[in-house]
C-alpha atoms as a PDB file:
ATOM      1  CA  UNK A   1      11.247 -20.635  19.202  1.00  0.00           C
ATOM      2  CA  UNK A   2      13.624 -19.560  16.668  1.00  0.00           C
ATOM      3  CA  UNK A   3      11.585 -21.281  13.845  1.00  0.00           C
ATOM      4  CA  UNK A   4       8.493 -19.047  14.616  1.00  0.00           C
ATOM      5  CA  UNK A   5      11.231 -15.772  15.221  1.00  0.00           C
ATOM      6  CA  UNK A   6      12.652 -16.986  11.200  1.00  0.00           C
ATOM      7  CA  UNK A   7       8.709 -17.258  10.129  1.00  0.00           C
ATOM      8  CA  UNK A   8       7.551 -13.734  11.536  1.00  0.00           C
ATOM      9  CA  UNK A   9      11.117 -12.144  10.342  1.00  0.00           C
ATOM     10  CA  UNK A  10      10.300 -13.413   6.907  1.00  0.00           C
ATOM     11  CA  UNK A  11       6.487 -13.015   7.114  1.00  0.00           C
ATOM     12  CA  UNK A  12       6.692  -9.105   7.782  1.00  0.00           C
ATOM     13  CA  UNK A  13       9.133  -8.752   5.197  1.00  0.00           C
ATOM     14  CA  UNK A  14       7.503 -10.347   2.319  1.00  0.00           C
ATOM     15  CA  UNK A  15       4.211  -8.009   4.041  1.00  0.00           C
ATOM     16  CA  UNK A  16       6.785  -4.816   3.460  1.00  0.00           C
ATOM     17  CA  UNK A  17       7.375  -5.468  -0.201  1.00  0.00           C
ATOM     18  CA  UNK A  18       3.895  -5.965  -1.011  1.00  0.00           C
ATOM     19  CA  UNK A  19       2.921  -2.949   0.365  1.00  0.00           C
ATOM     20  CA  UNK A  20       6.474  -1.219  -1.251  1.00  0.00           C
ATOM     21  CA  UNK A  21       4.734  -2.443  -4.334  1.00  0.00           C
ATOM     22  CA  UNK A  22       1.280  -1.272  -3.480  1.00  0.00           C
ATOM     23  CA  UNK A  23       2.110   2.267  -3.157  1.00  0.00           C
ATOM     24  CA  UNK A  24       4.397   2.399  -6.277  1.00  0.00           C
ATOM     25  CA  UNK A  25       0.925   1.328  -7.646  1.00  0.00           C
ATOM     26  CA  UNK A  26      -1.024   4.119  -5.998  1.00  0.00           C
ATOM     27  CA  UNK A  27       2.118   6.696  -6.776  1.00  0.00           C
ATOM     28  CA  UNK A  28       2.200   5.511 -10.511  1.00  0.00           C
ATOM     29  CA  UNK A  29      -1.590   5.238 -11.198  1.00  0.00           C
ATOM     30  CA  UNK A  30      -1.762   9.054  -9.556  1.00  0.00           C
ATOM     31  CA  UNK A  31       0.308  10.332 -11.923  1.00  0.00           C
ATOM     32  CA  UNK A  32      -0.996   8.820 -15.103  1.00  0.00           C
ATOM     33  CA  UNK A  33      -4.257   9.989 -14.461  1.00  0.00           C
ATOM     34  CA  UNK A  34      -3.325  13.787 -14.895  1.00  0.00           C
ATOM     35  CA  UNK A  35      -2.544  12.764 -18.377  1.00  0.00           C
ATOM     36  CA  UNK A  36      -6.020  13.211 -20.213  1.00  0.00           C
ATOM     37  CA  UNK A  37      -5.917  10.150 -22.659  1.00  0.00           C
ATOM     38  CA  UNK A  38      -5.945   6.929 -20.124  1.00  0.00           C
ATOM     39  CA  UNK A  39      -3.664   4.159 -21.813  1.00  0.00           C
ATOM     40  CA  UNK A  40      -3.922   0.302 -21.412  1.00  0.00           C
ATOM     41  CA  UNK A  41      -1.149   0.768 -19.003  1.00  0.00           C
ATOM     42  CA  UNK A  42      -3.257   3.099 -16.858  1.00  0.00           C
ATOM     43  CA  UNK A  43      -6.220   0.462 -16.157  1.00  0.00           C
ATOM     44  CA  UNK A  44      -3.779  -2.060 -15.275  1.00  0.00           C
ATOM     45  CA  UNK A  45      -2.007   0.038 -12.512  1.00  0.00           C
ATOM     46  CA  UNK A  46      -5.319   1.698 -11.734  1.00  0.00           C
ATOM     47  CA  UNK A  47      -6.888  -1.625 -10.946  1.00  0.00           C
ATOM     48  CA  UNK A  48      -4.104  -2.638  -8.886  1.00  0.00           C
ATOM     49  CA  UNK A  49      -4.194   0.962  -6.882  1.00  0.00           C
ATOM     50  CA  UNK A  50      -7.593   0.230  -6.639  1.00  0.00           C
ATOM     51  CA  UNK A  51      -7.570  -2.476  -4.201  1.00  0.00           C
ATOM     52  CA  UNK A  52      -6.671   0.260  -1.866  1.00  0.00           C
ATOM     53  CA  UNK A  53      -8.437   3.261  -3.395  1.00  0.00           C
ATOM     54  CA  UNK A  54     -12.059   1.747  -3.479  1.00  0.00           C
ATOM     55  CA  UNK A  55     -12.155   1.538   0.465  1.00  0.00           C
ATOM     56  CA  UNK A  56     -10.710   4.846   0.829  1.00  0.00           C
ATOM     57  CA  UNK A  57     -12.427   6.645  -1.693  1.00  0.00           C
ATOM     58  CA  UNK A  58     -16.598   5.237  -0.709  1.00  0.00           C
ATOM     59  CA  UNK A  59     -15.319   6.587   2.969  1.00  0.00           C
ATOM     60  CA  UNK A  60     -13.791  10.601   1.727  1.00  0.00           C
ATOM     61  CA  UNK A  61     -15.872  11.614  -1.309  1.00  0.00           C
ATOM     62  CA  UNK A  62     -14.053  14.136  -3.734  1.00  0.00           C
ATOM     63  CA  UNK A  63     -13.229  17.395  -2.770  1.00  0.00           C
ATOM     64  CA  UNK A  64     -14.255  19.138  -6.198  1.00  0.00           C
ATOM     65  CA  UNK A  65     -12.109  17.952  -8.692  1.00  0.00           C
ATOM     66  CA  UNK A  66      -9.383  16.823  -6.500  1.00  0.00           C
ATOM     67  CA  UNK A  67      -9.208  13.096  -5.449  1.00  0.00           C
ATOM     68  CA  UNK A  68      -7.120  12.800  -2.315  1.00  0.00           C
ATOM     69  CA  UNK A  69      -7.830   9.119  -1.960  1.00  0.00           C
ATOM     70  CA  UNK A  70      -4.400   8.131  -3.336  1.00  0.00           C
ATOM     71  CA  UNK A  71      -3.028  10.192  -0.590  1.00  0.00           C
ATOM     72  CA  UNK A  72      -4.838   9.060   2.250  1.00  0.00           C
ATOM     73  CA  UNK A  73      -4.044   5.196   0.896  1.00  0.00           C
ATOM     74  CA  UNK A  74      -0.190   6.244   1.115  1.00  0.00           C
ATOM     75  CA  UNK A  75      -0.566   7.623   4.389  1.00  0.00           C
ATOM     76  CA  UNK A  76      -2.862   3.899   5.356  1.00  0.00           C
ATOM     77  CA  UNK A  77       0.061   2.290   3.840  1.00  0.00           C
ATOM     78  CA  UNK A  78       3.131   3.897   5.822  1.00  0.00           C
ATOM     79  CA  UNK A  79       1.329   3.209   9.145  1.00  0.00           C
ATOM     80  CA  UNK A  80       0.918  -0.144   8.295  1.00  0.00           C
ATOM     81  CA  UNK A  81       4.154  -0.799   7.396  1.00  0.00           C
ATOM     82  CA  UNK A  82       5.732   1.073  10.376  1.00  0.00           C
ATOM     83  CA  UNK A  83       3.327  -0.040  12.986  1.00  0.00           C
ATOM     84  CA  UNK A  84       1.863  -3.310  12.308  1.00  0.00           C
ATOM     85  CA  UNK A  85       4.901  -5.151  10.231  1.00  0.00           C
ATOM     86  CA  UNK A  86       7.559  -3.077  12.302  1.00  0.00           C
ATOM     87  CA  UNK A  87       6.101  -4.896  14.979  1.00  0.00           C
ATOM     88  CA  UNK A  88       5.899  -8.688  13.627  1.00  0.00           C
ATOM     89  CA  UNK A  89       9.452  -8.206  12.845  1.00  0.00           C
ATOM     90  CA  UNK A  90      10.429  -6.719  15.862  1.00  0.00           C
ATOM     91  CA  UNK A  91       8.826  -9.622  17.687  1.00  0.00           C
ATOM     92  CA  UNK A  92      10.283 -12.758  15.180  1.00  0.00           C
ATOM     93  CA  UNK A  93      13.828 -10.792  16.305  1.00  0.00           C
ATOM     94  CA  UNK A  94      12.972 -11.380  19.757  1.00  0.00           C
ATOM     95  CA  UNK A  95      12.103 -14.783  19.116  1.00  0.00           C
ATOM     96  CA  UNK A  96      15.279 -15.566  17.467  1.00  0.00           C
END
């Protein structure tokens, strides 16, 4: 059983830093969009944000001006991490 403990230990961790990276994403493409000339840079973190963001954002319209979709995607993005791959981990340590 320790083989499939090693697998989920490692599974939920490589899960934690792509979500880690996913919300720098989000984080970074939220700030570069107060800036009123978009750069290259911009689309590229956009697009990755947006894997996220789409969902979030055809569910919660705009408030006015105000997109709140990166925050909502954040707040997805912790509980994920701290429920569902807090909980693989947990159970590849009791595996081990």
């Amino acid at each position: 059983m320790f083989i499939l403990g090693n697998f989920l230990i490692g599974l939920g961790v490589a899960l934690r830093i792509l979500i880690d990276i996913e919300m720098f994403f989000v984080i970074i493409s939220a700030i570069l969009s107060w800036f009123p000339l978009p750069s290259r840079i911009y689309y590229y973190f956009q697009a990755i944000a947006d894997i996220v963001e789409k969902p979030v954002r055809r569910l919660i319209p705009r408030i006015g001006p105000v997109d709140i979709s990166p925050l909502i995607s954040i707040v997805i993005l912790v509980f994920l991490d701290r429920f569902l791959i807090q909980s693989i981990i947990d159970l590849g340590y009791m595996l081990k």
